[in-house]
C-alpha atoms as a PDB file:
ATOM      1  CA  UNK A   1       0.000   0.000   0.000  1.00  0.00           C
ATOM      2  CA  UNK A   2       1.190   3.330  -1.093  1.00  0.00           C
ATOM      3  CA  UNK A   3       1.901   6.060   1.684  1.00  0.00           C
ATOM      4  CA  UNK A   4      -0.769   8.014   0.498  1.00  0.00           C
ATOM      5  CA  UNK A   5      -3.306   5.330   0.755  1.00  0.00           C
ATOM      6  CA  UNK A   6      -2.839   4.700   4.045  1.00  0.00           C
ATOM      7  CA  UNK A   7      -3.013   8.632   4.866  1.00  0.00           C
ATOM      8  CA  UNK A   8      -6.441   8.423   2.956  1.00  0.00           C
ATOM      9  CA  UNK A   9      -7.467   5.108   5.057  1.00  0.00           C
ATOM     10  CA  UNK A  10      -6.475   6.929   8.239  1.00  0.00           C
ATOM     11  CA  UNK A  11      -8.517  10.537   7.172  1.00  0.00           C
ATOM     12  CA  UNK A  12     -11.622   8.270   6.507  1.00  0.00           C
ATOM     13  CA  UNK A  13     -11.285   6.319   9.683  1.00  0.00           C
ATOM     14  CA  UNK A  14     -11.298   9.367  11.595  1.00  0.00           C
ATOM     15  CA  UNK A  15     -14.502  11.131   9.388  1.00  0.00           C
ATOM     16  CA  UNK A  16     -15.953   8.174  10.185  1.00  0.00           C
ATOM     17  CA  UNK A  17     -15.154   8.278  14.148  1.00  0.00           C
ATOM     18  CA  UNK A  18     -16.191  12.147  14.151  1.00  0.00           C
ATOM     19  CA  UNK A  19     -19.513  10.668  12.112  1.00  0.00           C
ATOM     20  CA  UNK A  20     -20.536   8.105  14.820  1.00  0.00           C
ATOM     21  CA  UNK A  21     -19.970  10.727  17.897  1.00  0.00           C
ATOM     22  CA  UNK A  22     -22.225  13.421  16.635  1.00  0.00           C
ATOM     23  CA  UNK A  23     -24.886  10.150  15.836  1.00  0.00           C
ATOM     24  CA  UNK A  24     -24.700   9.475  19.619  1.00  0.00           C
ATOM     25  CA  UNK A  25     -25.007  12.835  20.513  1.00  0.00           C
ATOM     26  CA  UNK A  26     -28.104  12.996  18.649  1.00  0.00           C
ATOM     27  CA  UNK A  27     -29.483   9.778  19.265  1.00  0.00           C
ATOM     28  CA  UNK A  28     -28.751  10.492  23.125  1.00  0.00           C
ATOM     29  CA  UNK A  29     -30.467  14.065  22.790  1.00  0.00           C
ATOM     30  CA  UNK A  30     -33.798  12.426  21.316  1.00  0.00           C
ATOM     31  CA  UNK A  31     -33.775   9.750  24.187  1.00  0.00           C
ATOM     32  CA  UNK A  32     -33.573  12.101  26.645  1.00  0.00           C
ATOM     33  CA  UNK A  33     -36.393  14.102  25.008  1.00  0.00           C
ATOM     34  CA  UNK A  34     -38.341  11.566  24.487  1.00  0.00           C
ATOM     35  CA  UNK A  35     -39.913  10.999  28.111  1.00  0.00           C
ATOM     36  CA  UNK A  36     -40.917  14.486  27.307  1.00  0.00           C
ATOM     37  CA  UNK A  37     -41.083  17.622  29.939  1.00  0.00           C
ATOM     38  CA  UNK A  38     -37.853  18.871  28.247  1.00  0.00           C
ATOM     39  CA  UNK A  39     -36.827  22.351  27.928  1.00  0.00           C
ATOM     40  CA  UNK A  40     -33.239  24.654  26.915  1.00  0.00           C
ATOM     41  CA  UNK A  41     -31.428  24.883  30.303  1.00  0.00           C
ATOM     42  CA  UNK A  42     -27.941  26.490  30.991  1.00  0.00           C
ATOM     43  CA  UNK A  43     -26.500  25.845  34.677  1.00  0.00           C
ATOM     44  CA  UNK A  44     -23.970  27.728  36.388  1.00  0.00           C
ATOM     45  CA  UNK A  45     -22.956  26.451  39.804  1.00  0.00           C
ATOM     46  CA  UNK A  46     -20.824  28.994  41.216  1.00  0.00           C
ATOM     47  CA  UNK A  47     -22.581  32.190  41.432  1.00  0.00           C
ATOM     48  CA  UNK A  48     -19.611  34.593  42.613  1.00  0.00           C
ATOM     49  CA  UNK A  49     -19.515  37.695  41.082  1.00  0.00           C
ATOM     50  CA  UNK A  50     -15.878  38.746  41.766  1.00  0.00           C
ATOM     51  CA  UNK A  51     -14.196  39.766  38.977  1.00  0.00           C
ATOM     52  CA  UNK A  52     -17.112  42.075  37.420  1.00  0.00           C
ATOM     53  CA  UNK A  53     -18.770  41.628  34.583  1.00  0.00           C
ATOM     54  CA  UNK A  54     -16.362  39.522  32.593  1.00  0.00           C
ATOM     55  CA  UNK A  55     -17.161  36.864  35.395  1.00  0.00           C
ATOM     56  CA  UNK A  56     -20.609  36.725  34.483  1.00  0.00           C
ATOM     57  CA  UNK A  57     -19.890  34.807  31.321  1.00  0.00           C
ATOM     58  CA  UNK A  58     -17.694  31.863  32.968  1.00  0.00           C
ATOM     59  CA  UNK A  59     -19.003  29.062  34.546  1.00  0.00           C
ATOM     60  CA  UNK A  60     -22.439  28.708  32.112  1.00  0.00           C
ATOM     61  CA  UNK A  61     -22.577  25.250  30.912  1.00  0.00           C
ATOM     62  CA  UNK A  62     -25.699  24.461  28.035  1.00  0.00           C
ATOM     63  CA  UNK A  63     -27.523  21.587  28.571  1.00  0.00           C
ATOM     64  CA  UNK A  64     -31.590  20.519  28.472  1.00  0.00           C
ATOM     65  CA  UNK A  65     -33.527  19.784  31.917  1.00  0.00           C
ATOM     66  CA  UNK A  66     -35.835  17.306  32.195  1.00  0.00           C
ATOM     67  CA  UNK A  67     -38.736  16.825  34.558  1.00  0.00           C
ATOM     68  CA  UNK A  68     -39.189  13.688  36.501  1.00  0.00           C
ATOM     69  CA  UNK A  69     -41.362  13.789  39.445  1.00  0.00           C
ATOM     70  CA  UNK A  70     -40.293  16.230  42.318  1.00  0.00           C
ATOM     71  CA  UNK A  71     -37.001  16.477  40.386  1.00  0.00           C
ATOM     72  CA  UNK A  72     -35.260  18.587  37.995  1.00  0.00           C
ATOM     73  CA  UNK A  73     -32.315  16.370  36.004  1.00  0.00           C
ATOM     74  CA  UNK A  74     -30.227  18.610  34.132  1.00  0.00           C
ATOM     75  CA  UNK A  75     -28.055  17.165  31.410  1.00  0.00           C
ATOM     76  CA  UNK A  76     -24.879  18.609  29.379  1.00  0.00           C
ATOM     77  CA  UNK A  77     -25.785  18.765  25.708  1.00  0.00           C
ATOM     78  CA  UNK A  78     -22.047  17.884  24.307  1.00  0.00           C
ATOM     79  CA  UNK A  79     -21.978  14.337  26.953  1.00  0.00           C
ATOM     80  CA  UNK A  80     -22.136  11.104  26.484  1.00  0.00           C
ATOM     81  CA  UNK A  81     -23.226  10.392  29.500  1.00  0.00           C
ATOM     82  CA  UNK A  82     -26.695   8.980  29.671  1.00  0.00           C
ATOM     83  CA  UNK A  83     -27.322  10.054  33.163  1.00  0.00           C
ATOM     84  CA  UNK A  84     -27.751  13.533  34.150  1.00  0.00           C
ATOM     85  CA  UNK A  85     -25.043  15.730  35.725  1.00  0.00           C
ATOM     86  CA  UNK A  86     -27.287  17.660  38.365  1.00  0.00           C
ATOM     87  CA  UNK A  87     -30.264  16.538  40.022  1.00  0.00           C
ATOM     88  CA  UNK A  88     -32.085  19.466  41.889  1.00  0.00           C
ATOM     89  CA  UNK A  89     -34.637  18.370  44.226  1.00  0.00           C
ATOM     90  CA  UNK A  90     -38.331  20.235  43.992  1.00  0.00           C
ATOM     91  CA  UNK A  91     -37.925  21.877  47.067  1.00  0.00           C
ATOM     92  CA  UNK A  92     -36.601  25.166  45.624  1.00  0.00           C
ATOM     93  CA  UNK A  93     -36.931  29.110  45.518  1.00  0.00           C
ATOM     94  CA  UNK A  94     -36.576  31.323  42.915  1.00  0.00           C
ATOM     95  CA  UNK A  95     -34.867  34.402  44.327  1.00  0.00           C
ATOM     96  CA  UNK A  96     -34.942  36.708  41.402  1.00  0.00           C
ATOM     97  CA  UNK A  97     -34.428  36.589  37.926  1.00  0.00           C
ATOM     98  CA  UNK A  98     -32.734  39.099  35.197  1.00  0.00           C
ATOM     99  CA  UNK A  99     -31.568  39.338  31.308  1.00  0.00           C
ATOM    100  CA  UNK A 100     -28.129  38.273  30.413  1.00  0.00           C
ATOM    101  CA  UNK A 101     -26.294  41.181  29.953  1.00  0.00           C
ATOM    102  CA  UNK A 102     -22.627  41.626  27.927  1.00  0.00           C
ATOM    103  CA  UNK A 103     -20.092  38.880  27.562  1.00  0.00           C
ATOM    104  CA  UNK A 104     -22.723  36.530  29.782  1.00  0.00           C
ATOM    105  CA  UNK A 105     -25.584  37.126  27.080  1.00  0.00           C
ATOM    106  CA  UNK A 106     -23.029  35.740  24.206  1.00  0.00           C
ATOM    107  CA  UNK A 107     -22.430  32.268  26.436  1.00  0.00           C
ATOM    108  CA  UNK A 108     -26.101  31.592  26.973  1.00  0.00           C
ATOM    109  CA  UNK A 109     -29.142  30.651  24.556  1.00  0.00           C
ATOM    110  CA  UNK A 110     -30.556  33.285  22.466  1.00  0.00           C
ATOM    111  CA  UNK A 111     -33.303  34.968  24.226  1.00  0.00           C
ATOM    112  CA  UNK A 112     -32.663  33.328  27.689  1.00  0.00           C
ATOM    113  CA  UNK A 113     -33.716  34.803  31.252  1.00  0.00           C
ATOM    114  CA  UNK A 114     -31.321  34.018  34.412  1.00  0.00           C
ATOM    115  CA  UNK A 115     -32.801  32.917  37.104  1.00  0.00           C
ATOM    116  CA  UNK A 116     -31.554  32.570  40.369  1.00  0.00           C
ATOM    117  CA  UNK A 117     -32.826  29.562  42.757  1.00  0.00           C
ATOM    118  CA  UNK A 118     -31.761  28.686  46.252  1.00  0.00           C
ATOM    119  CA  UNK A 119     -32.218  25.033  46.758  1.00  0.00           C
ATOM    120  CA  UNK A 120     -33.280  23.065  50.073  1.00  0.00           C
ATOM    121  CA  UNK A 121     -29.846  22.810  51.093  1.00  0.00           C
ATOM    122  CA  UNK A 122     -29.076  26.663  51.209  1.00  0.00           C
ATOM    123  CA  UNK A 123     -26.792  26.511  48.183  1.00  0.00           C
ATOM    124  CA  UNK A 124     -27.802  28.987  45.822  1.00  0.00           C
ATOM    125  CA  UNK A 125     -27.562  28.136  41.550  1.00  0.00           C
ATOM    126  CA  UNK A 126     -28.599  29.900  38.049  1.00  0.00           C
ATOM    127  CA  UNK A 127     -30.534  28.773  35.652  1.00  0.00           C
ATOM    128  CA  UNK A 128     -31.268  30.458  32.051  1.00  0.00           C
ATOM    129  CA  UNK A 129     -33.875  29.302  30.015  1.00  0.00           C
ATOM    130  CA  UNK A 130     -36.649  30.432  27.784  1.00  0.00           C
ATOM    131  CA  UNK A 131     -39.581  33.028  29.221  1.00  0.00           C
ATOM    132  CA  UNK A 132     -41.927  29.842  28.148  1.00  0.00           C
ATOM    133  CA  UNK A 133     -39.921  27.387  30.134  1.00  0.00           C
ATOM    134  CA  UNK A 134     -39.682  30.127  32.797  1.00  0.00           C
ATOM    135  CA  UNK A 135     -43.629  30.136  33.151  1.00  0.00           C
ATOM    136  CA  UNK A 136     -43.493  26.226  33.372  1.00  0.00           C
ATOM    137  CA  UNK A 137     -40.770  26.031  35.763  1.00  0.00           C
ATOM    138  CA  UNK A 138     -42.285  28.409  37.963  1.00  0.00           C
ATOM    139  CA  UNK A 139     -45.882  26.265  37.927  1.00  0.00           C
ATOM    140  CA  UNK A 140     -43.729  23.489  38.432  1.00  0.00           C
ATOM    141  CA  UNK A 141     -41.837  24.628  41.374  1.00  0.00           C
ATOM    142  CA  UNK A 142     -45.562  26.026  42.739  1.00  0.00           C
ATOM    143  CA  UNK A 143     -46.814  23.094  42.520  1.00  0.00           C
ATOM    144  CA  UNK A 144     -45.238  21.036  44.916  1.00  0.00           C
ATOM    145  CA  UNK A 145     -46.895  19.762  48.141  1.00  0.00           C
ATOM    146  CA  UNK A 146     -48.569  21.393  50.667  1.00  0.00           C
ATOM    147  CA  UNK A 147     -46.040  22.630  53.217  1.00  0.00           C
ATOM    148  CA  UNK A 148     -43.451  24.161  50.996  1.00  0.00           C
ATOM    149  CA  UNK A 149     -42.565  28.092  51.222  1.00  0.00           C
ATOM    150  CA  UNK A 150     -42.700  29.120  47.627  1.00  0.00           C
ATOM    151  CA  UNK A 151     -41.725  32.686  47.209  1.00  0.00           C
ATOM    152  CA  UNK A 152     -40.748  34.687  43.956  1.00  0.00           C
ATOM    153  CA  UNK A 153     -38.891  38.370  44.184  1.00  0.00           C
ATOM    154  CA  UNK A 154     -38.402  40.056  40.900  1.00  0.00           C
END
């Protein structure tokens, strides 16, 4: 076999490797989807502001949240994991919620609201997501047993 033949063997090996991981990635996004009660959903985990407004941007990872029961699973969209990498618990607060604004509006969706949530536990996360996912989240959050304080300050 000629040198460039097995240049032209290796090239199509890897087309075809690059192929089969964006088919799992959209195989896996349609399987997650397909329970339904899916929705756009960026995460950021660490909510510290230092830094100003540059430090808005970092930490926002894209993914889709899915409900299932009295939880939230939240799942990267570039994974191949088939399990979720944050599971919030129902028992939730939204705290307040805002646009993206500069270098933070460029990392998120198109369109997206921010909206901060302190969980049971005290820790405090961000999601951004549609105004229509918003309005569901919110019901869905409201809608949780009797017992639960749900507040919402704009």
């Amino acid at each position: 076999m000629a040198w460039w033949q097995a240049i032209l063997d290796t090239l199509g090996l890897i087309a075809f490797v690059v192929l089969l991981a964006f088919l799992f990635l959209f195989v896996r996004r349609r399987a997650i989807s397909r329970s339904g009660g899916t929705f756009e959903c960026s995460v950021r985990t660490r909510t510290s502001t230092k830094g100003g407004a540059a430090a808005l941007a970092r930490g926002w990872a894209l993914g889709l949240g899915r409900y299932t029961g009295d939880r939230l699973e939240w799942f990267r969209i570039f994974s191949f994991s088939p399990r979720p990498r944050h599971v919030f618990d129902r028992p939730m607060t939204v705290i307040t919620s805002r646009t993206p604004h500069g270098a933070e509006a460029f990392s998120l969706y198109s369109g997206h609201v921010v909206v901060a949530v302190r969980l049971e536990t005290g820790r405090t996360i961000e999601l951004a997501m549609s105004r229509n996912a918003l309005m569901g989240f919110l019901s869905w959050t409201e809608a949780a047993p009797p017992g639960f304080d749900r507040t919402l300050m704009t």
